[in-house]
N, C-alpha and C. Protein backbone atom coordinates (compact mmCIF):
# COMPACT_ATOMS: atom_id res chain seq x y z
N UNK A 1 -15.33 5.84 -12.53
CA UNK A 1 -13.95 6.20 -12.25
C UNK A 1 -13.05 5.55 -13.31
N UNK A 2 -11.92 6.17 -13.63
CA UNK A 2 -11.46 5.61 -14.81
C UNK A 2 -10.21 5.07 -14.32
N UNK A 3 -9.56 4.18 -15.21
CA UNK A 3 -8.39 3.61 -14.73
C UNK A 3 -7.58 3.79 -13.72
N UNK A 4 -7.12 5.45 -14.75
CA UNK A 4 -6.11 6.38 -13.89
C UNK A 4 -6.36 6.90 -12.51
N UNK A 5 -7.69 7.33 -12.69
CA UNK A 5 -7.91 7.87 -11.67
C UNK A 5 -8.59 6.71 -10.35
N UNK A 6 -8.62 5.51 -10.62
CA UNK A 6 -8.09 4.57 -9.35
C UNK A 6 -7.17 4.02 -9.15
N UNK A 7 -6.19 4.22 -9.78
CA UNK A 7 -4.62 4.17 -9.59
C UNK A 7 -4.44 5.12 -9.19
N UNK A 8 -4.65 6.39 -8.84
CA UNK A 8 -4.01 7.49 -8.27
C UNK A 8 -4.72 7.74 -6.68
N UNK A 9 -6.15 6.93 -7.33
CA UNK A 9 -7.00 6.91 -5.85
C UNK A 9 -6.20 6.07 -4.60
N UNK A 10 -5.55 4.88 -5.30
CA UNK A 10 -5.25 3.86 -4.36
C UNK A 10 -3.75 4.36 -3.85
N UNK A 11 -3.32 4.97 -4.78
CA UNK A 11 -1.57 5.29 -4.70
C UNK A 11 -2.14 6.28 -3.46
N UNK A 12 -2.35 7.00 -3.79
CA UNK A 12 -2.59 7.96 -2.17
C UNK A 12 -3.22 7.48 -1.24
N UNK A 13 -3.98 6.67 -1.15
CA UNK A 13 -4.90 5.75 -0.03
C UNK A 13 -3.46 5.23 0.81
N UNK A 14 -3.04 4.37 -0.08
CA UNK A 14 -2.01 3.69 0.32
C UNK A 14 -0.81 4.28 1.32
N UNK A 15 -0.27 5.32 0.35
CA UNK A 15 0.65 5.96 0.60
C UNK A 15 0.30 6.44 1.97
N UNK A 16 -0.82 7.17 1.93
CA UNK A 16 -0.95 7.77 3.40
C UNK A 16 -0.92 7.31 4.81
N UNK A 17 -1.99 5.86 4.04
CA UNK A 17 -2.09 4.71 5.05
C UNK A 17 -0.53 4.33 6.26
N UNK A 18 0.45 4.98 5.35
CA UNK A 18 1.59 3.69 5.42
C UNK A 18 2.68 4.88 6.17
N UNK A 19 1.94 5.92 5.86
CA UNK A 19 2.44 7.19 6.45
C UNK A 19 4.19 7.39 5.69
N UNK A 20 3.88 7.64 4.32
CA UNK A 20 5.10 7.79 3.46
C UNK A 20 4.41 8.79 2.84
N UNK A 21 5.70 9.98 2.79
CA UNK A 21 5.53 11.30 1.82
C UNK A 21 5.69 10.96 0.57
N UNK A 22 5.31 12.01 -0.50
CA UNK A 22 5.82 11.88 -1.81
C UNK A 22 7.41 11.40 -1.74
N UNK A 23 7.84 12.57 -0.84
CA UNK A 23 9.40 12.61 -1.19
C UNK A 23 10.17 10.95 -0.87
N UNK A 24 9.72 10.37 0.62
CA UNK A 24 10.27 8.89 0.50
C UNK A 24 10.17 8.50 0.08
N UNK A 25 8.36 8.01 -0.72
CA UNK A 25 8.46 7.51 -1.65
C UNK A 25 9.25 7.54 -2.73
N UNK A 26 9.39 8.76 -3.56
CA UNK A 26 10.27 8.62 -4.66
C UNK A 26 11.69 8.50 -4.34
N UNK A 27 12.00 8.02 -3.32
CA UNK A 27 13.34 7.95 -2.33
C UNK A 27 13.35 6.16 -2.73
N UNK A 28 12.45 5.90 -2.16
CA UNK A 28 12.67 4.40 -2.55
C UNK A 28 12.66 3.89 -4.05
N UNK A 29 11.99 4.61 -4.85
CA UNK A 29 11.32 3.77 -6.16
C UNK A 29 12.56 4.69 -6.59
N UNK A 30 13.54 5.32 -6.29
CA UNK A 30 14.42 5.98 -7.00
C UNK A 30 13.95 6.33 -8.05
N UNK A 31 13.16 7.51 -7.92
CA UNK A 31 12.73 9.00 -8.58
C UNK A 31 13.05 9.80 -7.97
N UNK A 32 11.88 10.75 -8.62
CA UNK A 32 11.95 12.55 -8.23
C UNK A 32 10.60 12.53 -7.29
N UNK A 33 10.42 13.51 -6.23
CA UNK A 33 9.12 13.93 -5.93
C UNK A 33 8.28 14.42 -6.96
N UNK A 34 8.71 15.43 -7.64
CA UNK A 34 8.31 16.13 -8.62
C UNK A 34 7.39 15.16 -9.53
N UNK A 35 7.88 13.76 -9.97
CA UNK A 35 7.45 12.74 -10.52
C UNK A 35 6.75 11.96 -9.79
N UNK A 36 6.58 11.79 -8.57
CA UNK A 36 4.94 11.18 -8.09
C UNK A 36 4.36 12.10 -7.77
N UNK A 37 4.24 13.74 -7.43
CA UNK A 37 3.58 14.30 -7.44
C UNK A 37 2.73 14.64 -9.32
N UNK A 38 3.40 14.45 -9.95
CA UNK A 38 2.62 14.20 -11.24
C UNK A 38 2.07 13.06 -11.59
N UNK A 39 2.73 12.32 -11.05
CA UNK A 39 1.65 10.89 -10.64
C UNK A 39 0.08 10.77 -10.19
N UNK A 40 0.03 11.37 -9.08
CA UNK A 40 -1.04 11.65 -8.25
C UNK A 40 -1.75 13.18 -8.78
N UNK A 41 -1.51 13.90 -9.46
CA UNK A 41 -2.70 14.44 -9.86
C UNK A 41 -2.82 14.61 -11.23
N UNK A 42 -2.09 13.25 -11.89
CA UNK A 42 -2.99 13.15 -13.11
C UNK A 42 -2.04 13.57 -14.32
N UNK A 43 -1.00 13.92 -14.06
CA UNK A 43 -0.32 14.28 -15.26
C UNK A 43 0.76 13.82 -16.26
N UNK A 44 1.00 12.28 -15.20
CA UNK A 44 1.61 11.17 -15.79
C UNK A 44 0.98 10.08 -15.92
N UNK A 45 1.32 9.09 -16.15
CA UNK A 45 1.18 7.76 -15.48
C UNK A 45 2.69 6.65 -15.63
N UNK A 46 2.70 6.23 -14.52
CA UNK A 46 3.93 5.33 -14.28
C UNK A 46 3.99 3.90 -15.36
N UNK A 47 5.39 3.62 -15.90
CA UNK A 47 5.39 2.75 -16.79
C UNK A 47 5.24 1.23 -15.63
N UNK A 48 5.07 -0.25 -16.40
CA UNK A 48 5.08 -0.55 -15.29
C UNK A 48 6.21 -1.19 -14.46
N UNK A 49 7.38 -0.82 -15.02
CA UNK A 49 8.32 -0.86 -14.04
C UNK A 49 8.31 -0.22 -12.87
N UNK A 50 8.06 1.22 -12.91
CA UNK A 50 7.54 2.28 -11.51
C UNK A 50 6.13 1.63 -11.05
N UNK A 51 5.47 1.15 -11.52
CA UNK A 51 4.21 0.56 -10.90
C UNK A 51 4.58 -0.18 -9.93
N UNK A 52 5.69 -1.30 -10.30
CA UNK A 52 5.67 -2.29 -9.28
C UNK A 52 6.60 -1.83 -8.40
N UNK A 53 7.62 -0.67 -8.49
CA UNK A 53 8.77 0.20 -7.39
C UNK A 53 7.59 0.36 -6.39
N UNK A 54 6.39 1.27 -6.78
CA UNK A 54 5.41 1.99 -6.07
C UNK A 54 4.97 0.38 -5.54
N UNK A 55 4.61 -0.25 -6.28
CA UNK A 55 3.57 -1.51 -5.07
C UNK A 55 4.79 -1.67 -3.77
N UNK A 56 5.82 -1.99 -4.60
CA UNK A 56 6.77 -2.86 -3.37
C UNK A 56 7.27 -1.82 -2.34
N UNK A 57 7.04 -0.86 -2.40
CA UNK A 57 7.53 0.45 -1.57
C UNK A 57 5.94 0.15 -0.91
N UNK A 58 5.10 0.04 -1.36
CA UNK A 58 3.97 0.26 0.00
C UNK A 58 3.43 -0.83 0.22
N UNK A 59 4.36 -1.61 0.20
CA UNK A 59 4.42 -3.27 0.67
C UNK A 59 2.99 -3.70 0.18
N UNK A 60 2.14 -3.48 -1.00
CA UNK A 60 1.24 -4.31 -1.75
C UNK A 60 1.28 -4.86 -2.86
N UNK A 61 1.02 -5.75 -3.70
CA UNK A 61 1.03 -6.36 -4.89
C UNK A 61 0.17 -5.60 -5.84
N UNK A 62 0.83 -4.89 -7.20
CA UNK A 62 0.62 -3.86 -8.30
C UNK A 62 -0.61 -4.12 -8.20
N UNK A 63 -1.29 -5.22 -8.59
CA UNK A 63 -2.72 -5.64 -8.89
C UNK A 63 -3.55 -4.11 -7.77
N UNK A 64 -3.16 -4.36 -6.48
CA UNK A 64 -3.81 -3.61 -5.80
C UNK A 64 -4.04 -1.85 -5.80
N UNK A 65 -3.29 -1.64 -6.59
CA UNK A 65 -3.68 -0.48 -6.92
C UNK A 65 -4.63 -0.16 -8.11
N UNK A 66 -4.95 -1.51 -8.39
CA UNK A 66 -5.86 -0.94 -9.47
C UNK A 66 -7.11 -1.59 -9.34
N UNK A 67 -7.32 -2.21 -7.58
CA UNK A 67 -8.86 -2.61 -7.33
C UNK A 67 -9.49 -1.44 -6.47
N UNK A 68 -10.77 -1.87 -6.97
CA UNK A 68 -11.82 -0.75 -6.43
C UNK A 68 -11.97 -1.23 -5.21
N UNK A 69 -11.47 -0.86 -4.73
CA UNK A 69 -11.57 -1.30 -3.34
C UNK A 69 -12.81 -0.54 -2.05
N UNK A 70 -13.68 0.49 -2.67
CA UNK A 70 -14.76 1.43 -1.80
C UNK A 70 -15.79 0.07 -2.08
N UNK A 71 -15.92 -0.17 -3.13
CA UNK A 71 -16.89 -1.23 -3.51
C UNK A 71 -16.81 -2.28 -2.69
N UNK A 72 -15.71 -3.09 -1.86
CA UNK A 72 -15.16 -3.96 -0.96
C UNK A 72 -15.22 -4.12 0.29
N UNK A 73 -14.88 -2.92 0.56
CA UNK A 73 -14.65 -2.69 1.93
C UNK A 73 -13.94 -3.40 2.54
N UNK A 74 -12.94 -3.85 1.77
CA UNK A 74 -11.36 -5.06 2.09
C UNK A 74 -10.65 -4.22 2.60
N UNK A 75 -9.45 -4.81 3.83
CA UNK A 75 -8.34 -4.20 3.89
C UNK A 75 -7.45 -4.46 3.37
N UNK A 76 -6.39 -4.42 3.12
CA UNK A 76 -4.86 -4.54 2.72
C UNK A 76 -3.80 -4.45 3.96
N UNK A 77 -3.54 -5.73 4.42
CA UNK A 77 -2.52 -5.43 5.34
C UNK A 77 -1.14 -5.81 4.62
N UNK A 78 -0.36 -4.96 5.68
CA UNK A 78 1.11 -5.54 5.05
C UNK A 78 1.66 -6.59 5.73
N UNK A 79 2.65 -7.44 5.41
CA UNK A 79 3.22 -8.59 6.00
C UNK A 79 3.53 -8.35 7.66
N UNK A 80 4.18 -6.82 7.44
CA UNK A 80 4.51 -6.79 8.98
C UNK A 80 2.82 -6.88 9.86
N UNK A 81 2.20 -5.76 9.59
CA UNK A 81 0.55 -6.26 9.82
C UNK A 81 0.20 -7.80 10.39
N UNK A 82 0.45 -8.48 9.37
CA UNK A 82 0.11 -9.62 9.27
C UNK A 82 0.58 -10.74 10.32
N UNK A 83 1.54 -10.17 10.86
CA UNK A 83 2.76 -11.09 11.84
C UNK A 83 2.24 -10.75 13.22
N UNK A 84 2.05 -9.61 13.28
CA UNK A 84 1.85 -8.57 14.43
C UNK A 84 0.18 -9.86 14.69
N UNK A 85 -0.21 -9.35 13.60
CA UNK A 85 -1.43 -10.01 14.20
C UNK A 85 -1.69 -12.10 14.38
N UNK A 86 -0.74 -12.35 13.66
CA UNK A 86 -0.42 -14.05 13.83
C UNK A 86 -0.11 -14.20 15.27
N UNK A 87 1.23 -13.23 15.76
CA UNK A 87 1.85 -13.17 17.30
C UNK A 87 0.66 -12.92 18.10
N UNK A 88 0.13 -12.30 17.81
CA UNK A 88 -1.53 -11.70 19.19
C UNK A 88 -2.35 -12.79 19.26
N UNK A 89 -2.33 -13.67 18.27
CA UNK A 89 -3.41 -14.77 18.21
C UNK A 89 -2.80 -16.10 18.73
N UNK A 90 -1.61 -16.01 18.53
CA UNK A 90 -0.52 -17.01 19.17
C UNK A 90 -0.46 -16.76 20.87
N UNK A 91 0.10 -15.53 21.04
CA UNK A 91 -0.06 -15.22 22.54
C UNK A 91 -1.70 -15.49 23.24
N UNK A 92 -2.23 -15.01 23.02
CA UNK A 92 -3.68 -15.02 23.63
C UNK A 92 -3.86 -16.86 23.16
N UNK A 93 -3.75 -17.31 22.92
CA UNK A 93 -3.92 -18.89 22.54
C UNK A 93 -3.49 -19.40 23.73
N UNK A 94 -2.27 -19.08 23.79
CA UNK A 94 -0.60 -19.56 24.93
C UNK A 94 -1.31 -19.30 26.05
N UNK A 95 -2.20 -18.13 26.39
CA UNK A 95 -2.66 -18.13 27.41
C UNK A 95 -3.75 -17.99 27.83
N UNK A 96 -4.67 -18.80 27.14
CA UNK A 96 -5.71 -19.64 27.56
C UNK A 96 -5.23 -20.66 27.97
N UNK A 97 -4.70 -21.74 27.26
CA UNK A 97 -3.90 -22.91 27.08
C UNK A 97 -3.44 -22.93 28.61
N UNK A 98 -2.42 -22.06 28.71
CA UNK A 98 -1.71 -21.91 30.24
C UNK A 98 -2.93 -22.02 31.44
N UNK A 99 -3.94 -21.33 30.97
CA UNK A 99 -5.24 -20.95 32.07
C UNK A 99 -5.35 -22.51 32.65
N UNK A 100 -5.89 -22.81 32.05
CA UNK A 100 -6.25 -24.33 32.05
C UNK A 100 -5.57 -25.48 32.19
């Protein structure tokens, strides 16, 4: 797989994941649709100023779009993710704790 084409792998992984269209996306990174849809199949590539619009719009760090991540089998959570799941481990703690 070549560069591009796991940067475009992950940009749509992502994107979908996060349940953002082309169009929000380029809503946030202030573009065009037209321009991440040429993104994603190959007919641009983003300088990396738009690289890091695109990371921070799908709440990951640039790096991550350009790991192979099938090879991994890592997830990527986002911060909110991340809280959600700190609070569940906090609560269920609180109430054991309480049990006893």
């Amino acid at each position: 797989m070549t560069f591009q084409e796991l940067f475009i792998t992950n940009l749509k992984d992502f994107r979908k994941a996060r349940k953002i269209s082309q169009e929000k996306l380029a809503e946030i990174c202030d573009s065009s649709q037209a321009y991440i849809a040429e993104i994603e199949v190959g007919k641009k590539f983003p300088s990396p100023d738009m690289i890091e619009k695109i990371a921070s719009a799908l709440e990951v760090e640039s790096y991550c779009l350009f790991q192979n991540t099938k090879k991994k089998k890592t997830r990527i959570l986002t911060p909110l993710q991340r809280q959600e799941i700190i609070s569940n481990i906090h609560e269920a703690a609180s109430k054991i704790i309480n049990h006893y």
